[in-house]
C-alpha atoms as a PDB file:
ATOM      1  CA  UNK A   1     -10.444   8.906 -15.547  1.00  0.00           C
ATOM      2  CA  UNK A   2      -7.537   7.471 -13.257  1.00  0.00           C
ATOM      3  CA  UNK A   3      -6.080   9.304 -10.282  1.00  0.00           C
ATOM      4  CA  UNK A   4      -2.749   8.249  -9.999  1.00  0.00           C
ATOM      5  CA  UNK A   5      -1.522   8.374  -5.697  1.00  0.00           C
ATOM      6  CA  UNK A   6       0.198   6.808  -2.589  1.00  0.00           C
ATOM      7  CA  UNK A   7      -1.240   4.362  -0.676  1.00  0.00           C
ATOM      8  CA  UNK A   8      -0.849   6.076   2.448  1.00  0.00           C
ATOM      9  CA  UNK A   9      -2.724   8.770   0.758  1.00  0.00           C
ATOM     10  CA  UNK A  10      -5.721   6.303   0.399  1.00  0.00           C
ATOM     11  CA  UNK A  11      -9.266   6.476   2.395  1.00  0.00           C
ATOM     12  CA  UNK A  12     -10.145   3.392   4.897  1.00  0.00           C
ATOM     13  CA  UNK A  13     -11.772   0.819   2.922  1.00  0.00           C
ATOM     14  CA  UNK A  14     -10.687   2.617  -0.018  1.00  0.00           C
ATOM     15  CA  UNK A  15      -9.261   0.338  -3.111  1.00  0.00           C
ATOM     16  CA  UNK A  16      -6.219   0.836  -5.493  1.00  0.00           C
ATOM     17  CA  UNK A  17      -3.900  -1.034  -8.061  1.00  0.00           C
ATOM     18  CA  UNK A  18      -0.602  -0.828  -7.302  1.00  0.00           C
ATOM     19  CA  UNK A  19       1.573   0.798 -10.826  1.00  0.00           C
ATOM     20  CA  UNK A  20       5.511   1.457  -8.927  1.00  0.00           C
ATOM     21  CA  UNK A  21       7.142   0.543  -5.792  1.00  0.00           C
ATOM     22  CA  UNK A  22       9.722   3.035  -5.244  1.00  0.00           C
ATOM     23  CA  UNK A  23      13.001   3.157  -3.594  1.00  0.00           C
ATOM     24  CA  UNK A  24      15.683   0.493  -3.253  1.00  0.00           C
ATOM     25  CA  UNK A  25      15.875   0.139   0.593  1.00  0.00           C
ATOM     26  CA  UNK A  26      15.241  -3.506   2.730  1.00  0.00           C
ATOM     27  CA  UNK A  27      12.394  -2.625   2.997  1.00  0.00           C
ATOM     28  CA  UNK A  28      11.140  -2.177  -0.710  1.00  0.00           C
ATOM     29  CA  UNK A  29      12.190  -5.488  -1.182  1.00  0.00           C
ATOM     30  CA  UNK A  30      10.375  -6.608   1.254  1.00  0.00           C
ATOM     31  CA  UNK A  31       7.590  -5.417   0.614  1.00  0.00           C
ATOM     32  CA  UNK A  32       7.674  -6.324  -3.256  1.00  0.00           C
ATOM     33  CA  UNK A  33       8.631  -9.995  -1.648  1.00  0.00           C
ATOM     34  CA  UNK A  34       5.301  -9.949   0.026  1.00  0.00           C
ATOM     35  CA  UNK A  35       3.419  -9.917  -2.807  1.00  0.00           C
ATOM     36  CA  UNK A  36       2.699  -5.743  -3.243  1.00  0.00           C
ATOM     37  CA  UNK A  37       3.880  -5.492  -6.930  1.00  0.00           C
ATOM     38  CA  UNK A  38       2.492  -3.775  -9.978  1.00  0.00           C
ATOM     39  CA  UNK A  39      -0.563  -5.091 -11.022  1.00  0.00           C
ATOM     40  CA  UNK A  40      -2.173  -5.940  -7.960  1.00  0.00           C
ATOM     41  CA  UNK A  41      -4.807  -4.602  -5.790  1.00  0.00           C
ATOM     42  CA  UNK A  42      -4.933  -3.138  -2.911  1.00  0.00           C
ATOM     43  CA  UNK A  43      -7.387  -1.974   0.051  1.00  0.00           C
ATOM     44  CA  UNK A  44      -6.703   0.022   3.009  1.00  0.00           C
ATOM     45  CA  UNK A  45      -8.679  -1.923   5.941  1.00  0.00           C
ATOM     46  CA  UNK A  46      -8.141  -0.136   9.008  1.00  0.00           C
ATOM     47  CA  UNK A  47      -5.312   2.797  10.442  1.00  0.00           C
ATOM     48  CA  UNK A  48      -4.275   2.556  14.070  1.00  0.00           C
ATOM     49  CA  UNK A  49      -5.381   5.013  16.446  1.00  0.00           C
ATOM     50  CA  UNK A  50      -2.223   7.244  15.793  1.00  0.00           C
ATOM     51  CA  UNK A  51      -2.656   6.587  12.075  1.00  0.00           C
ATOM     52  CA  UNK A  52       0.167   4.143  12.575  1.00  0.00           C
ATOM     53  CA  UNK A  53       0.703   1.540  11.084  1.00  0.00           C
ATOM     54  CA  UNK A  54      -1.917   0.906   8.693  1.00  0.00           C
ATOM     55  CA  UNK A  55      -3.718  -2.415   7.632  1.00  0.00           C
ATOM     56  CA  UNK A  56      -4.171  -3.529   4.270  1.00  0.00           C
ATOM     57  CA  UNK A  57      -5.779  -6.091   2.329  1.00  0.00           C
ATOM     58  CA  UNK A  58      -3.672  -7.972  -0.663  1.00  0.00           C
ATOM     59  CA  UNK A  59      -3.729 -10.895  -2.398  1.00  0.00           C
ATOM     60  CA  UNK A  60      -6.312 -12.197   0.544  1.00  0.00           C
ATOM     61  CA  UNK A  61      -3.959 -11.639   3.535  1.00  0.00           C
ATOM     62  CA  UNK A  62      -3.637  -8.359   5.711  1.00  0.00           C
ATOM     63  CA  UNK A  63      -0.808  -6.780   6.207  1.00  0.00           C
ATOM     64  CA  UNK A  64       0.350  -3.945   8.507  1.00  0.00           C
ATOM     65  CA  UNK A  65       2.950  -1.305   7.967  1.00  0.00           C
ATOM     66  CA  UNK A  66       4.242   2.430   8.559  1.00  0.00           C
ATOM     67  CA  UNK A  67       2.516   4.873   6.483  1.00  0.00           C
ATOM     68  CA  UNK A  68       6.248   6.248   5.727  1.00  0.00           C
ATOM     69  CA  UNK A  69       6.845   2.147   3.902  1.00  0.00           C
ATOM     70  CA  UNK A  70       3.290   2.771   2.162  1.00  0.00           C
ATOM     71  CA  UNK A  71       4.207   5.854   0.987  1.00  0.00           C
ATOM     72  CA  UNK A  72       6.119   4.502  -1.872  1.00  0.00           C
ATOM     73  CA  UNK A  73       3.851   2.451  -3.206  1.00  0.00           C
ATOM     74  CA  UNK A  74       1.991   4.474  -6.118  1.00  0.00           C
ATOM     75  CA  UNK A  75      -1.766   3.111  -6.694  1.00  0.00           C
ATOM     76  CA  UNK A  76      -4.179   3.987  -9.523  1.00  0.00           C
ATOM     77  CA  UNK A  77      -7.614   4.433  -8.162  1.00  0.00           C
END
C-alpha cells in the first residue's frame, strides 16, 4: 500500500517519488526546472538545526530549500 504526502512531511533519510508539484509561483518553476518533477525520487538528507531549510537528495545532487517550497511537492512513499 502507498501513502500518498509532502515532502516536508518526510523523515531524515526517508525516500519518496515525487506524483504533483503544486502551485504556480517562481518558485514552483523553479523548482520543477531543477529537476523535482513527477516521477522522480526523492530523499530527505539532513534538516537544519531550526528545521530550516532542509537538504535533499535528487537526481544525484543535493539541494536545500524552505520546508514552506517542499511543502508542495506531493511524494508517494
Amino acid at each position: 500500500m502507498t501513502e500518498q504526502t509532502t515532502l516536508n512531511t518526510l523523515p531524515i533519510g526517508a525516500s519518496g517519488r515525487v506524483t504533483a508539484v503544486n502551485g504556480d509561483s517562481r518558485i514552483t518553476r523553479r523548482i520543477l526546472e531543477m529537476g523535482i518533477i513527477p516521477g522522480v525520487l526523492v530523499q530527505l538528507i539532513k534538516s537544519a538545526p531550526f528545521d530550516d531549510p532542509i537538504e535533499v537528495s535528487v537526481r544525484g545532487y543535493s539541494l536545500a530549500m524552505r520546508r514552506s517550497e517542499a511543502a508542495a511537492i506531493e511524494v508517494t512513499l
